[in-house]
N, C-alpha and C. Protein backbone atom coordinates (compact mmCIF):
# COMPACT_ATOMS: atom_id res chain seq x y z
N UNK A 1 -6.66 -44.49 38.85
CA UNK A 1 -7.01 -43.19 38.34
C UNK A 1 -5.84 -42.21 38.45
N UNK A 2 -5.02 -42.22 39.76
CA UNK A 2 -4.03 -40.81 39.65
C UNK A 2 -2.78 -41.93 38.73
N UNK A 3 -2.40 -43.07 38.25
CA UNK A 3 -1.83 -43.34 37.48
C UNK A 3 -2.00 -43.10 36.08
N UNK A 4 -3.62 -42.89 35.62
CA UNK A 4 -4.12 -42.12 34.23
C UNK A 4 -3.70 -40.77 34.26
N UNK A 5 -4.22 -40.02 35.44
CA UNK A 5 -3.73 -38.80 35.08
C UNK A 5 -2.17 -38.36 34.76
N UNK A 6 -1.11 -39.24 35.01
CA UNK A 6 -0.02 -38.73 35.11
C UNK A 6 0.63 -39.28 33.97
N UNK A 7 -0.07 -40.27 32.99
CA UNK A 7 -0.23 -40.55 31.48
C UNK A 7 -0.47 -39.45 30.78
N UNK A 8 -2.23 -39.16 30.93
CA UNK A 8 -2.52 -38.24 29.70
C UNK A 8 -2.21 -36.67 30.11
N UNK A 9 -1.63 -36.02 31.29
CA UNK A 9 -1.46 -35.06 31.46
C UNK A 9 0.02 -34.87 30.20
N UNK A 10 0.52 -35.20 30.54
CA UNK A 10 1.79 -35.47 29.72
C UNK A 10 1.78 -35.24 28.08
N UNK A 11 0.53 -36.23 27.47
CA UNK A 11 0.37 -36.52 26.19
C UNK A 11 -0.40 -35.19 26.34
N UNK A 12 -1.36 -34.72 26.60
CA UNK A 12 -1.95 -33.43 25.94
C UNK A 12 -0.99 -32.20 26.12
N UNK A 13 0.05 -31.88 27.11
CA UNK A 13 0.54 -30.98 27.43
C UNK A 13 1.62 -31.18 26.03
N UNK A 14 2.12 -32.90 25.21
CA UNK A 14 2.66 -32.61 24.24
C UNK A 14 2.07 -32.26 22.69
N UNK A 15 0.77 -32.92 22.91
CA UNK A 15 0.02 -32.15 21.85
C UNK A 15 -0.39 -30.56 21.65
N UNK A 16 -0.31 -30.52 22.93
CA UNK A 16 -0.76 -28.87 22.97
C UNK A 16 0.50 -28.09 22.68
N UNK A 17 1.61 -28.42 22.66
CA UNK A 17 2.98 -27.88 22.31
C UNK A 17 3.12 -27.97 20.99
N UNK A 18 2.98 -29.04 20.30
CA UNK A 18 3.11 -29.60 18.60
C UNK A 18 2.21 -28.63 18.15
N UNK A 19 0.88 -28.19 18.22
CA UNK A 19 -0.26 -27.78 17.84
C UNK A 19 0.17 -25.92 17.78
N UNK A 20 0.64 -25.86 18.70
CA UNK A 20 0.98 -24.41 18.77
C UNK A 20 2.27 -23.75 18.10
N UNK A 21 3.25 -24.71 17.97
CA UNK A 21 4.44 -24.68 17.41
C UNK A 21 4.25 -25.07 15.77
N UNK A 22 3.00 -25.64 15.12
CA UNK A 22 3.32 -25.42 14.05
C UNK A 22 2.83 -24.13 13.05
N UNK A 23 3.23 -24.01 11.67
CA UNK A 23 2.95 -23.10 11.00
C UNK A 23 2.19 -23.08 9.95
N UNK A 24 2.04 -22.28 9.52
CA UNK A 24 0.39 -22.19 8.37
C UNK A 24 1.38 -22.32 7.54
N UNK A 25 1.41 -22.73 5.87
CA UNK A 25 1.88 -22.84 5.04
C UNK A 25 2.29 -20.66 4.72
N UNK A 26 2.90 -20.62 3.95
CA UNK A 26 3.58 -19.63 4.07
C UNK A 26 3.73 -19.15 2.28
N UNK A 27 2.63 -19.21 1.83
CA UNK A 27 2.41 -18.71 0.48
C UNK A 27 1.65 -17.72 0.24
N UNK A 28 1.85 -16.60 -0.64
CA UNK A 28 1.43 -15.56 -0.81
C UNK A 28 0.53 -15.89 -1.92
N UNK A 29 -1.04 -15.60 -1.70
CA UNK A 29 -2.22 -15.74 -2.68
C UNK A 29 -1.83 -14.66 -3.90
N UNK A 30 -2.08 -14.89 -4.77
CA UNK A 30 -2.21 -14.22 -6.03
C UNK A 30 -2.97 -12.77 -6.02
N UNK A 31 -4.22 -13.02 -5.06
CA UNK A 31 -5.22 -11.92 -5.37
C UNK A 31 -4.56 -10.91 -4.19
N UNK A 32 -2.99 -11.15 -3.46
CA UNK A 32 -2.63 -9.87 -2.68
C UNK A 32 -1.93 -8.63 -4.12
N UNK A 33 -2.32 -7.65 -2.99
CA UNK A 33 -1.43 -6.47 -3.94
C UNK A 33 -0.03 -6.58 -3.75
N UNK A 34 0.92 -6.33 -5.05
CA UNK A 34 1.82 -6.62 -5.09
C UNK A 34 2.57 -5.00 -5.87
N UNK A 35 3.97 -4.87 -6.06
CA UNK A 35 4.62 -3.35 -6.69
C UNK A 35 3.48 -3.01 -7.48
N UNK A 36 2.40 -1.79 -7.83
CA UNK A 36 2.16 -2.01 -8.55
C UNK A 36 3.05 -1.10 -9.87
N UNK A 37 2.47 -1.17 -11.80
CA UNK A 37 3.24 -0.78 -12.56
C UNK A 37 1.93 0.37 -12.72
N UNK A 38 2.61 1.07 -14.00
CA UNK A 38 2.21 1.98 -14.06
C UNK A 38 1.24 2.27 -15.56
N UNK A 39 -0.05 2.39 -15.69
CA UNK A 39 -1.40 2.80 -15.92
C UNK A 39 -1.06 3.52 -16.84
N UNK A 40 -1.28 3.68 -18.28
CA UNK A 40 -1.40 4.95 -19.16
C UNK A 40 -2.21 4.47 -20.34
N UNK A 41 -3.82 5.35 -20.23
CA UNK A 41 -4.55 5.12 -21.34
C UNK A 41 -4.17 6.31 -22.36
N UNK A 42 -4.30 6.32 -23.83
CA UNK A 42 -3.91 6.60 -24.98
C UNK A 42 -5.26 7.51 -25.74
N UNK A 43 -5.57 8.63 -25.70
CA UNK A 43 -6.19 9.24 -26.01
C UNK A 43 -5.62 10.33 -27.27
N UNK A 44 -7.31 10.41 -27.73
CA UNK A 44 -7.01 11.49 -29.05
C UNK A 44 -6.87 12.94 -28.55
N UNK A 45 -5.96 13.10 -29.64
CA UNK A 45 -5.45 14.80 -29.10
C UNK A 45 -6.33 16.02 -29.61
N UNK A 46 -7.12 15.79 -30.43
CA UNK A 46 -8.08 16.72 -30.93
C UNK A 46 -9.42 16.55 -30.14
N UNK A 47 -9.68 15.31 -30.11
CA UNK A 47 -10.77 14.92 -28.88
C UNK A 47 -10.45 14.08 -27.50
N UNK A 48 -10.41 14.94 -26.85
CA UNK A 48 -9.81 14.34 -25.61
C UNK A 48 -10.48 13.89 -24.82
N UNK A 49 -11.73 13.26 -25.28
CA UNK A 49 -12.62 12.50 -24.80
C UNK A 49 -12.65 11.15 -25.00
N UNK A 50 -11.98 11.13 -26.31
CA UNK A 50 -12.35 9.35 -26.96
C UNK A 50 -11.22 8.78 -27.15
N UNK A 51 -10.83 7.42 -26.14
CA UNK A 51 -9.45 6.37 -26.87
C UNK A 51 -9.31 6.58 -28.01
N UNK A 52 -7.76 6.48 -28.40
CA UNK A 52 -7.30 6.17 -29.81
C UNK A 52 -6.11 5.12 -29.64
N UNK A 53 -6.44 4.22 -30.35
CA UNK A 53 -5.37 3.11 -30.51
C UNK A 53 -4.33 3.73 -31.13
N UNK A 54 -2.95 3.21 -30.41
CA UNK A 54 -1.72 3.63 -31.09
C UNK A 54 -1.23 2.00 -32.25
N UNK A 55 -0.87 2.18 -33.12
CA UNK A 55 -0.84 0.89 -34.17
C UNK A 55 0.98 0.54 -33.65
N UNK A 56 0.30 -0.87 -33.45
CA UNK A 56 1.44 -1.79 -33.31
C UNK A 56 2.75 -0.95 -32.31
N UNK A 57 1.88 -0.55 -30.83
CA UNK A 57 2.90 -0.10 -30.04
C UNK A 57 3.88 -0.78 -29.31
N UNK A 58 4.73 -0.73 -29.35
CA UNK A 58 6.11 -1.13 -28.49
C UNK A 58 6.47 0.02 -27.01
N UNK A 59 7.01 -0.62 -25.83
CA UNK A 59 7.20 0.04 -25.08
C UNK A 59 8.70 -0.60 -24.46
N UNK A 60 10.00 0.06 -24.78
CA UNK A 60 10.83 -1.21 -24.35
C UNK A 60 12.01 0.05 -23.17
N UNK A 61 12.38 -0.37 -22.47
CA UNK A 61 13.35 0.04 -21.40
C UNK A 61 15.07 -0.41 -22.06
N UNK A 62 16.35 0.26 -21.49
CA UNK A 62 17.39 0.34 -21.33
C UNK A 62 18.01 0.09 -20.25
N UNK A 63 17.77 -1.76 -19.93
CA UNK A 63 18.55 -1.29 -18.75
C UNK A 63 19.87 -2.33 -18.37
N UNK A 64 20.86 -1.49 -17.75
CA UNK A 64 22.15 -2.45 -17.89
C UNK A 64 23.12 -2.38 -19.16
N UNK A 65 22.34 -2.09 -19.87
CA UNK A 65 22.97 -1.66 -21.24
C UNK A 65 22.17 -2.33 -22.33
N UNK A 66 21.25 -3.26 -21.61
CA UNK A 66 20.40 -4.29 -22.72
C UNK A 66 19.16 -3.47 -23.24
N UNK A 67 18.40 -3.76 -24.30
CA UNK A 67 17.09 -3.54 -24.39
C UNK A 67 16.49 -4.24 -24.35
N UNK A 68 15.44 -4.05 -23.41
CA UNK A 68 14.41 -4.88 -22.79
C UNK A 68 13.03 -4.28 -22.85
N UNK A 69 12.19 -5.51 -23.82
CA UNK A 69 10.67 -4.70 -24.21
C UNK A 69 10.23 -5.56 -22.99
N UNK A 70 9.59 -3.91 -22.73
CA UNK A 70 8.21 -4.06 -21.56
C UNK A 70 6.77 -4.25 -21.50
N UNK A 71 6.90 -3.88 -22.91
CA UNK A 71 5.04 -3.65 -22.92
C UNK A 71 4.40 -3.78 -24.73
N UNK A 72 3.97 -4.92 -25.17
CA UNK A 72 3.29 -4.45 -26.68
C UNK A 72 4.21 -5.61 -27.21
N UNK A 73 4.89 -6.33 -26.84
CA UNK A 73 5.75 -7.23 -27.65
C UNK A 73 4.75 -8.38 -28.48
N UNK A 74 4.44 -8.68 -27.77
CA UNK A 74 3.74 -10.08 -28.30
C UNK A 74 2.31 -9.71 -29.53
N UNK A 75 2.79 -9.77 -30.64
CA UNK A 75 2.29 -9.86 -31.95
C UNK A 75 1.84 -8.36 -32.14
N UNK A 76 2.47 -7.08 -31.34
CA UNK A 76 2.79 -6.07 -32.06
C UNK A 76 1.35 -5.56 -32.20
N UNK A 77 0.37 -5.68 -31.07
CA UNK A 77 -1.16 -5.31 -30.52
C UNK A 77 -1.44 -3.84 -30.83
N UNK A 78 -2.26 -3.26 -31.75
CA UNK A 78 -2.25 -1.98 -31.82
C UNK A 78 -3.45 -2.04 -30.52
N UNK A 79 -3.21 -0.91 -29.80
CA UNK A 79 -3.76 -1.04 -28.46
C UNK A 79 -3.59 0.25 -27.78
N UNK A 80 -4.69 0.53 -26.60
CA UNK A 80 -4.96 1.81 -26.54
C UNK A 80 -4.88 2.23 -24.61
N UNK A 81 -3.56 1.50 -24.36
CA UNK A 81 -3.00 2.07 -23.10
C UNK A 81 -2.05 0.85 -22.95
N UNK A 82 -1.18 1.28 -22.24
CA UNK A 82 0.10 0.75 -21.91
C UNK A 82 0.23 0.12 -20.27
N UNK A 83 0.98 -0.76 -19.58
CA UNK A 83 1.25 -0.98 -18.84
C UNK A 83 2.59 -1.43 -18.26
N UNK A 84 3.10 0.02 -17.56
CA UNK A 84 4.56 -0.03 -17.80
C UNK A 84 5.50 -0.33 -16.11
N UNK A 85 6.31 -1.25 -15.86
CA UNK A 85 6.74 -1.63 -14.91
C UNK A 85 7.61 -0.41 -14.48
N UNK A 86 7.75 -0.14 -13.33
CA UNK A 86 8.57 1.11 -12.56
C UNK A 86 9.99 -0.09 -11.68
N UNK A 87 11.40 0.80 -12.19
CA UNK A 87 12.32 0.58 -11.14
C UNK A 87 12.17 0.59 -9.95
N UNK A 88 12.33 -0.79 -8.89
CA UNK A 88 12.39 -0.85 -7.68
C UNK A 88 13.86 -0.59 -7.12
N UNK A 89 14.73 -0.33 -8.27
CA UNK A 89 16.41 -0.23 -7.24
C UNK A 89 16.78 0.95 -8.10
N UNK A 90 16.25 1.80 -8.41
CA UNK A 90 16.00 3.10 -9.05
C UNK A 90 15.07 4.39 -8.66
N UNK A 91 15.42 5.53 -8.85
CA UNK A 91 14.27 6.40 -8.48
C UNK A 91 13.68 6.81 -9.73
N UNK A 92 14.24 6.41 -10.76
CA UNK A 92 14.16 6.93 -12.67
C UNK A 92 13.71 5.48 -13.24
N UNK A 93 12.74 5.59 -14.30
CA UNK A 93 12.57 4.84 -15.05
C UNK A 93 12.76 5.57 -16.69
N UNK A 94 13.25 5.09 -17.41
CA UNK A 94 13.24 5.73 -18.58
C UNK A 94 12.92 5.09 -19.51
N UNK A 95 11.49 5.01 -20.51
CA UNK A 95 10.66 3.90 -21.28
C UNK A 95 10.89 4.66 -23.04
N UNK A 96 11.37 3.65 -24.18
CA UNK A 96 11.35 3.94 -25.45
C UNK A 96 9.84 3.59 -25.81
N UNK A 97 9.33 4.53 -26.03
CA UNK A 97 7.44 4.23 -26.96
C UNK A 97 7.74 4.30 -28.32
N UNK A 98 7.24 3.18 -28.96
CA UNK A 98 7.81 3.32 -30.56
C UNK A 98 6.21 2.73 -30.86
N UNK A 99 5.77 3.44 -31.80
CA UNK A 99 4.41 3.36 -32.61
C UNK A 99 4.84 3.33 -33.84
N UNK A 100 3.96 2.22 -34.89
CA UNK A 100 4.39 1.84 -35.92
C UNK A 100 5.64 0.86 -35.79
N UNK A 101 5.81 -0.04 -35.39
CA UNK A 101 7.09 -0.76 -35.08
C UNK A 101 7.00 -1.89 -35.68
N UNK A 102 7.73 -2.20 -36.24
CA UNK A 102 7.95 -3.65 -37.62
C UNK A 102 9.04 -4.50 -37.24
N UNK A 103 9.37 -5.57 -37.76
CA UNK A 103 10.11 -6.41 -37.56
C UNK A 103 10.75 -6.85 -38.76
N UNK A 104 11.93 -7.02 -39.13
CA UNK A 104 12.25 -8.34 -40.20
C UNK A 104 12.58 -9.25 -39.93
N UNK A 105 13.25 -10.39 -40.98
CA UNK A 105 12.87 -11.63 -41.30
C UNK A 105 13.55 -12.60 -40.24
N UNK A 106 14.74 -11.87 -39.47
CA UNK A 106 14.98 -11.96 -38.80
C UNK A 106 15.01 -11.41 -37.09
N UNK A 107 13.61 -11.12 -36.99
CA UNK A 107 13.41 -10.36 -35.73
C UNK A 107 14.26 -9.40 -35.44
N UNK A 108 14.36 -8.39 -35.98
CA UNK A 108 14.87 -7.50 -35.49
C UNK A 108 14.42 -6.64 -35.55
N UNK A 109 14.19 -5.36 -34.83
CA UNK A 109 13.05 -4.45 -34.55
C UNK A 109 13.89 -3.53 -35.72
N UNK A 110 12.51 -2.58 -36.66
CA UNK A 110 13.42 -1.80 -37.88
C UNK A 110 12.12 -0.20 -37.29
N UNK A 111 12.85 0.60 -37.10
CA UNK A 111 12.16 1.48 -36.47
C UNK A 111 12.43 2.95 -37.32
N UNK A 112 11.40 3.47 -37.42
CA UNK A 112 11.41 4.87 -38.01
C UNK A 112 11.57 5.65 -37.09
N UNK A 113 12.30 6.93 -37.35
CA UNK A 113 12.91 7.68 -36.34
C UNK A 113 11.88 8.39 -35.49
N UNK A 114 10.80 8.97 -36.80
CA UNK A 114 10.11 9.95 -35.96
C UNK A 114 8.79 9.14 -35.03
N UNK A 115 9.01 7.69 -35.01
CA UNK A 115 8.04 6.87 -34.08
C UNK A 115 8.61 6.75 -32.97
N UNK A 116 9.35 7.34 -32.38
CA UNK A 116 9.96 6.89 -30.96
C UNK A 116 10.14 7.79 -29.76
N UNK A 117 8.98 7.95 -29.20
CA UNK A 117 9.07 9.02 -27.86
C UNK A 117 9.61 8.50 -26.80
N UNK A 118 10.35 9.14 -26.03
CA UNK A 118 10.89 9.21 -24.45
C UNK A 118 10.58 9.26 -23.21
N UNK A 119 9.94 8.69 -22.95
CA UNK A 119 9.62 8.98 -21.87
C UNK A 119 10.56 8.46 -20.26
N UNK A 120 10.24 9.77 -19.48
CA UNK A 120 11.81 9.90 -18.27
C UNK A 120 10.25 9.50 -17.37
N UNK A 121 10.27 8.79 -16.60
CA UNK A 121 9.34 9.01 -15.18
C UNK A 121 10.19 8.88 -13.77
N UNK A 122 10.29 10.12 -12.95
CA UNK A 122 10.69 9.53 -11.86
C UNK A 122 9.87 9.84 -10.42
N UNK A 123 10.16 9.29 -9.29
CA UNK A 123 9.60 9.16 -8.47
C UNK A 123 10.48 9.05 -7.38
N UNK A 124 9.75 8.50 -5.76
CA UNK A 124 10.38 8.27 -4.76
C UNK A 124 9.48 6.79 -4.60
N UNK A 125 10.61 6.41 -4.04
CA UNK A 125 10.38 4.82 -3.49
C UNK A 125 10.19 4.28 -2.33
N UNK A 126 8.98 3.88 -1.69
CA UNK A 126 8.60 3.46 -0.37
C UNK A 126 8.15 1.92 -0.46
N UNK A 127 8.93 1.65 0.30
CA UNK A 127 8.67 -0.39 0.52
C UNK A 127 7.85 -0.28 1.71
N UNK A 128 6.68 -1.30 1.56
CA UNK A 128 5.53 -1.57 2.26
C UNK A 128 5.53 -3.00 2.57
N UNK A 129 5.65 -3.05 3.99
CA UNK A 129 5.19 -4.84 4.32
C UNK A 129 4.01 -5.41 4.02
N UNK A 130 4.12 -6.16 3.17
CA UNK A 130 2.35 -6.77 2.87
C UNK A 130 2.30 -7.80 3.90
N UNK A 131 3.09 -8.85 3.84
CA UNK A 131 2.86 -9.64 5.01
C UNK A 131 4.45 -10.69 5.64
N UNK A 132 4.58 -11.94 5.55
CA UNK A 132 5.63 -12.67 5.92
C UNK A 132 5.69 -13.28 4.87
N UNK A 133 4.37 -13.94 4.37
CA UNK A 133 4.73 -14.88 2.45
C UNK A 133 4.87 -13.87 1.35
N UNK A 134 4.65 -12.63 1.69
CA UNK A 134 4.38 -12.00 0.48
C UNK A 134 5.40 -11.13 0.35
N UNK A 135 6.34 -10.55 1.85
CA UNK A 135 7.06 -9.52 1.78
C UNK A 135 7.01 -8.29 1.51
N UNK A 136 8.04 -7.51 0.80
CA UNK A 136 6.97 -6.05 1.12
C UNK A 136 7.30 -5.68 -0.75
N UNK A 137 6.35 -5.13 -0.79
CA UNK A 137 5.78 -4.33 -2.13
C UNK A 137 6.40 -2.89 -2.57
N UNK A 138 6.67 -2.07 -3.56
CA UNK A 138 7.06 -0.55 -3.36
C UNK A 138 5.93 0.46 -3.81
N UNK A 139 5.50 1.69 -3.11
CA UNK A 139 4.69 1.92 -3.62
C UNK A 139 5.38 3.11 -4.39
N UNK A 140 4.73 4.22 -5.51
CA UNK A 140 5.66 5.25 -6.06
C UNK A 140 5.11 6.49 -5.46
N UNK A 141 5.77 7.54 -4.97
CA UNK A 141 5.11 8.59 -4.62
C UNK A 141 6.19 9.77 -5.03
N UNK A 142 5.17 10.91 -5.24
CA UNK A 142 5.94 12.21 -6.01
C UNK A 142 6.24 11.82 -7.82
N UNK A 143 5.05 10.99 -8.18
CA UNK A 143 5.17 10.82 -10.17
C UNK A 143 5.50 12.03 -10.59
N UNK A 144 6.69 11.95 -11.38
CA UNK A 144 7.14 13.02 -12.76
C UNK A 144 6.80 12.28 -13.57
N UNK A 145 5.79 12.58 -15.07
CA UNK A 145 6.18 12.39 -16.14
C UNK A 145 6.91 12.96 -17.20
N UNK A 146 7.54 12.72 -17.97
CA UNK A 146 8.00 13.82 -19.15
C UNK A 146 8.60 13.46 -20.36
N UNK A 147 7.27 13.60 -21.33
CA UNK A 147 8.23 13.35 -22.74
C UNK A 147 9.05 13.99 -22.86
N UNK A 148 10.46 13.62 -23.16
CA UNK A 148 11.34 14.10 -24.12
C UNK A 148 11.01 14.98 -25.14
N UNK A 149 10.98 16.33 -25.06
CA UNK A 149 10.68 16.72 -26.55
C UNK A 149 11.88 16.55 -27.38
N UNK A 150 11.48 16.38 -28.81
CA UNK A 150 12.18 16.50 -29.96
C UNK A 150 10.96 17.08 -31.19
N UNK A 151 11.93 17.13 -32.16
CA UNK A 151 11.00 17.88 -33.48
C UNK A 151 9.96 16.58 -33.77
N UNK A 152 10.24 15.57 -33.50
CA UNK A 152 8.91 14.28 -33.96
C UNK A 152 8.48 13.57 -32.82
N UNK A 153 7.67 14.38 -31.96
CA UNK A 153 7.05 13.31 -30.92
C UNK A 153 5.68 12.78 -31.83
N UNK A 154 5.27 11.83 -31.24
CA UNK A 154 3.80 11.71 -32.00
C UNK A 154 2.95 11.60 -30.74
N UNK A 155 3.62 11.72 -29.40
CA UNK A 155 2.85 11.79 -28.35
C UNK A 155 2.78 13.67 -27.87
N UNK A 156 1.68 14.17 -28.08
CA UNK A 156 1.22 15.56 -27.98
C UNK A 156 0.92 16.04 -26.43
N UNK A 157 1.75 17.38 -26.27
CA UNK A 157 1.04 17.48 -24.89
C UNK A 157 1.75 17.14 -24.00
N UNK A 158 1.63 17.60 -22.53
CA UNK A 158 1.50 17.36 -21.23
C UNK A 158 0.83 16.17 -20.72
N UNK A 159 1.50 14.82 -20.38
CA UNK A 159 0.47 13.76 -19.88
C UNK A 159 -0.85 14.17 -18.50
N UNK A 160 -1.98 13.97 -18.68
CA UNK A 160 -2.68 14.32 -17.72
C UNK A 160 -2.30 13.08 -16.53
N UNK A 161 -2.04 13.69 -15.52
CA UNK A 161 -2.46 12.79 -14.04
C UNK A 161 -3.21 12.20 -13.16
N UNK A 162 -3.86 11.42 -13.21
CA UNK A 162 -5.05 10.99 -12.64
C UNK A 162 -4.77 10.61 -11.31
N UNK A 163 -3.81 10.48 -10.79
CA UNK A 163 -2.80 9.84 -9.85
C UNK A 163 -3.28 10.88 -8.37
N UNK A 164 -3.82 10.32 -6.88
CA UNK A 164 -4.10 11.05 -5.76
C UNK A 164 -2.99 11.01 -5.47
N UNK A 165 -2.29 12.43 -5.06
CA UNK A 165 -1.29 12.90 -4.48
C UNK A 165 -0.01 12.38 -4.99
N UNK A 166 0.00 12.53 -6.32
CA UNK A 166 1.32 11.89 -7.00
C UNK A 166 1.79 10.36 -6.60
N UNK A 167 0.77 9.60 -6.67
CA UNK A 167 1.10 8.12 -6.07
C UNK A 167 0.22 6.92 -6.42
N UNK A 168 1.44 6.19 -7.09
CA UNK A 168 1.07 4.98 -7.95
C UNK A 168 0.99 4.00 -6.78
N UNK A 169 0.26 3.69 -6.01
CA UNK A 169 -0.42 2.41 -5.02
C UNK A 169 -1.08 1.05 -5.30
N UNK A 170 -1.54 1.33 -6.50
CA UNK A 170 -2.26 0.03 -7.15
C UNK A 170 -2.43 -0.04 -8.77
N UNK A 171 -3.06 -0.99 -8.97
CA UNK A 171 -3.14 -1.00 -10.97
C UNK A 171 -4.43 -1.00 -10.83
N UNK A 172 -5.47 -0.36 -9.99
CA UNK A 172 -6.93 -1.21 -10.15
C UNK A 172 -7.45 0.57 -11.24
N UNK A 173 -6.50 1.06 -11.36
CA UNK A 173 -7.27 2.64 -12.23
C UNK A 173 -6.02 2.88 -12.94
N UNK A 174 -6.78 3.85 -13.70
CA UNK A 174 -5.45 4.67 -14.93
C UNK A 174 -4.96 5.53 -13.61
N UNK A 175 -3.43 5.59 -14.39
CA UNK A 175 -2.80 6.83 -13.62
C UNK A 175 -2.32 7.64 -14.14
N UNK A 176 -2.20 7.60 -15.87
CA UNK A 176 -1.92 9.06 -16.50
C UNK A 176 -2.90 8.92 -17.64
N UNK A 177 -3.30 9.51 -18.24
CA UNK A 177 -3.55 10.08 -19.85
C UNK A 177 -2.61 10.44 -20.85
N UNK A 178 -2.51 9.63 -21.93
CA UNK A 178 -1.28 10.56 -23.03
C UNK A 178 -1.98 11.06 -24.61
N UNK A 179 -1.93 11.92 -25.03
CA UNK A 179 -2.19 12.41 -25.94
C UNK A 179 -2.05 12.22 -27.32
N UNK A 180 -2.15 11.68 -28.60
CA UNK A 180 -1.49 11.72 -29.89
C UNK A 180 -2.63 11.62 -31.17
């Protein structure tokens, strides 16, 4: 008997070491919150009660020197809010909205002048630890919006804010209103 014990004391004290020393797989589930982007439903400007689809909207960014569409690319969706990604190594995002946007025969975007509003959004940037697989997230706090005016916006108005305390935290709600 004290020759068993001085067997399995051994073997459990090394199982109990293996067991504690290993690690949970280290993948971040899908359904965590992650940066979120930024929310803008598309409303009529005479009735500011009822969606209005903008026809065949485009939403594309400048960045690096490239143009890069963000939002509306794929078969040119007339559609009645946007979902627009925010700079994480930036405090400025600056988004081209082009309504009415065509293509020719060779993909290339052919754009009418007075379809193309500006929009500047900036903010402050706070990184949040979500966890060890997931890393940390940014949230936006202090939202500016601001069209660009020019003589042809087709977006009307002051964007309304729906946003608590100037801060984009999640995608699960709108966070502005735009007008046209």
């Amino acid at each position: 008997m004290k020759y068993l014990r001085l067997i399995i004391i051994p073997i459990v004290a090394i199982l109990i070491g293996l067991n504690i020393s290993c690690e949970r797989d280290d993948i971040c589930a899908e359904s965590t919150p992650t940066t979120p982007r930024l929310l803008i439903d598309l409303y009529d400007s005479e009735n500011r009660e009822n969606q209005k689809n903008a026809p065949r909207l485009l939403a594309f960014a400048n960045v690096n020197g490239s143009d890069i569409a963000v939002a509306g690319y794929e078969g040119l969706n007339t559609q009645s809010s946007l979902v627009l990604p925010l700079r994480t190594d930036d405090n400025t995002s600056t988004f081209f909205l082009v309504k009415d946007a065509t293509f020719d025969d060779e993909n290339n975007l052919i754009l009418a002048e007075n379809n193309i509003d500006t929009l500047e959004v900036t903010y402050e940037r706070e990184e949040v630890y979500v966890s060890r697989a997931c890393g940390y997230k940014t949230i936006f706090k202090n939202i500016n919006l601001e069209i660009v005016a020019d003589s042809d916006n087709w977006l009307i108005g002051t964007p309304e804010n729906l946003t608590e305390n100037d801060t984009v935290e999640n995608e699960n709600a709108t966070h502005f209103n735009f007008f046209h």
